[in-house]
C-alpha atoms as a PDB file:
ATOM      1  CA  UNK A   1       0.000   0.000   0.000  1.00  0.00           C
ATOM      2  CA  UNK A   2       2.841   2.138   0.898  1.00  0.00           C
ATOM      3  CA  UNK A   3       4.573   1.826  -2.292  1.00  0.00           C
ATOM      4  CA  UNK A   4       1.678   2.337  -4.686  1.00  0.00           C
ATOM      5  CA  UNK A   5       0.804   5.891  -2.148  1.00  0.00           C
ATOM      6  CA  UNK A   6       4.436   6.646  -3.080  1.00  0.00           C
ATOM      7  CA  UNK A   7       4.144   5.915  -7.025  1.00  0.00           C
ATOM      8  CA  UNK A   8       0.391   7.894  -6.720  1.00  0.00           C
ATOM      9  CA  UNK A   9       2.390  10.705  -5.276  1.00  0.00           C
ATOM     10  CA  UNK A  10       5.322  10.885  -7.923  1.00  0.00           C
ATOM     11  CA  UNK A  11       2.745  10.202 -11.128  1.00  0.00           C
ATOM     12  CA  UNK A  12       0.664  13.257  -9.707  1.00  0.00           C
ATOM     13  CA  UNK A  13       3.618  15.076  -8.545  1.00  0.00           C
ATOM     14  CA  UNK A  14       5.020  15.273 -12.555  1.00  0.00           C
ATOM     15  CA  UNK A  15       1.824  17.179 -13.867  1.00  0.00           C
ATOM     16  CA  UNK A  16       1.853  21.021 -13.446  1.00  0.00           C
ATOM     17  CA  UNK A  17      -1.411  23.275 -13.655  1.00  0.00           C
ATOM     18  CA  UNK A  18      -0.810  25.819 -15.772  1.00  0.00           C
ATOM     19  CA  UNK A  19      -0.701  29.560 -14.134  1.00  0.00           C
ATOM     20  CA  UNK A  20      -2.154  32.331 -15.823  1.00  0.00           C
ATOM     21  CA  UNK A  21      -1.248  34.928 -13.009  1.00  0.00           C
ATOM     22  CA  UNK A  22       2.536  37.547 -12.484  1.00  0.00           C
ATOM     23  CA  UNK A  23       4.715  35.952 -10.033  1.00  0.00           C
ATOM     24  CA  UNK A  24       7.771  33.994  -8.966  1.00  0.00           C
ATOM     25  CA  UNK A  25       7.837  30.371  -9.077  1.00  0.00           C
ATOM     26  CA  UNK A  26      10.651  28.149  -7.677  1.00  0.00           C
ATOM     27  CA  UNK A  27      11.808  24.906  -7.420  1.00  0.00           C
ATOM     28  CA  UNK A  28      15.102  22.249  -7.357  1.00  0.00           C
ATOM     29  CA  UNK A  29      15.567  18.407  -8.283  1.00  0.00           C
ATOM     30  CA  UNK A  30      18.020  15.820  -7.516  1.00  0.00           C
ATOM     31  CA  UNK A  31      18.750  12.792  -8.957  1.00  0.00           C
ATOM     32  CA  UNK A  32      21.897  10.220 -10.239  1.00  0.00           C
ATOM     33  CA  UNK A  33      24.097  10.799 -13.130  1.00  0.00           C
ATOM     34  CA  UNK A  34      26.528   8.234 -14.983  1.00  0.00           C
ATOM     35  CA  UNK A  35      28.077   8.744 -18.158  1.00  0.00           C
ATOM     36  CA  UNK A  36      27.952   6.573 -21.154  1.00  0.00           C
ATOM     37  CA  UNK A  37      30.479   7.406 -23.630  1.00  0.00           C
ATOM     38  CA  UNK A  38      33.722   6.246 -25.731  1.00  0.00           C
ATOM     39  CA  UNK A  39      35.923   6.515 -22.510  1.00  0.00           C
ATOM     40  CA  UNK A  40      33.059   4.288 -20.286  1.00  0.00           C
ATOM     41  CA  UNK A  41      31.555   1.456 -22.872  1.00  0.00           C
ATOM     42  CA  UNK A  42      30.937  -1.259 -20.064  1.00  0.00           C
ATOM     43  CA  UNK A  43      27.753   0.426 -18.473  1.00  0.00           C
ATOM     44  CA  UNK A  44      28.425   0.048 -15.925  1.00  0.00           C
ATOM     45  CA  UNK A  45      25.572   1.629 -12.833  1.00  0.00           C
ATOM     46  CA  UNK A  46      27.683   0.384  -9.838  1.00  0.00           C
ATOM     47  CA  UNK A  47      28.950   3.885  -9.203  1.00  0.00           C
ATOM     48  CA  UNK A  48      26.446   6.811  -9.616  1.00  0.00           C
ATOM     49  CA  UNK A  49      27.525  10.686  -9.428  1.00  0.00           C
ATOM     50  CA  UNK A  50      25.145  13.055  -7.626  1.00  0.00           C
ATOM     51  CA  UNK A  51      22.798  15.645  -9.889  1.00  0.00           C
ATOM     52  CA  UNK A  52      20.417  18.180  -9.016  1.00  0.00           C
ATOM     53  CA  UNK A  53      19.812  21.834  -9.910  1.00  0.00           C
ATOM     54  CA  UNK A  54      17.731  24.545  -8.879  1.00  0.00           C
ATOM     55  CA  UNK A  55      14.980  26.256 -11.067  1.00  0.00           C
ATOM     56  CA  UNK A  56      13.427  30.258 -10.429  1.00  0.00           C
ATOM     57  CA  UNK A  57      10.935  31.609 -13.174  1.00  0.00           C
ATOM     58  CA  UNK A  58       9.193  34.868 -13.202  1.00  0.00           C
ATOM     59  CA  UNK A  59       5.811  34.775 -15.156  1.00  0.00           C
ATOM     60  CA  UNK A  60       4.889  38.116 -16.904  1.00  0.00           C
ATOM     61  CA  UNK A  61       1.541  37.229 -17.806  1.00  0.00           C
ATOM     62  CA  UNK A  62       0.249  34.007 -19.344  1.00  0.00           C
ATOM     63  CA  UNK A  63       2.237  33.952 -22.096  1.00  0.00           C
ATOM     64  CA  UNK A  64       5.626  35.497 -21.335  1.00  0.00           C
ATOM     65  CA  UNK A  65       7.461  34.425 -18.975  1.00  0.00           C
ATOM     66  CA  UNK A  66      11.763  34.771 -17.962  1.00  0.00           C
ATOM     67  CA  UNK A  67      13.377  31.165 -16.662  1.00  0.00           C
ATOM     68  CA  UNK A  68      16.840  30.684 -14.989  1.00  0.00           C
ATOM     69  CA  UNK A  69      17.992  27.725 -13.750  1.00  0.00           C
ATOM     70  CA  UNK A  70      21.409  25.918 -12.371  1.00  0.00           C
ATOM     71  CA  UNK A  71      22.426  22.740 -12.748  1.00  0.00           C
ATOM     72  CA  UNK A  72      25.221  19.937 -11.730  1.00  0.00           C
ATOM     73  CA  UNK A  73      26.378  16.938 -12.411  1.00  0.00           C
ATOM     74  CA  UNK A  74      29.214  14.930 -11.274  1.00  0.00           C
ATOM     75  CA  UNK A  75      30.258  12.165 -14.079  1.00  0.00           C
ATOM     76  CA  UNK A  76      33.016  10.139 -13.881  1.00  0.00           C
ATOM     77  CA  UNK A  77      34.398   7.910 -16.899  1.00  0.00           C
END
């Protein structure tokens, strides 16, 4: 029961309402990173690197609308 509250939460969590009003919006993520390339063709997942970022957006009015956001990742090869 737990886990399907969890998966409820994340599925619902993904969809945004769209805002038709001035204002500042904010938000952040984290997640894994790996790196899949010509220096690292074994895939391997054993060792993930840390990503997230941080996201600030100022809507002008419903359709205009200034985003900034930061990111990093830490890959290693």
């Amino acid at each position: 029961m737990k886990k399907a509250l969890l998966f409820a939460a994340i599925i619902l969590g993904t969809f945004s309402i769209a805002q038709a009003q001035k204002g500042w919006e904010a938000g952040g993520w984290l997640g894994a990173s790996y790196y899949f390339g010509d220096l690292n063709t074994n895939y391997d997942l054993s060792t993930p690197g840390l990503a997230g970022g941080i996201i600030a957006r100022y809507n002008f009015n419903n359709r205009l609308c200034l985003r900034m956001s930061a990111n990093y990742a830490k890959v290693m090869a």
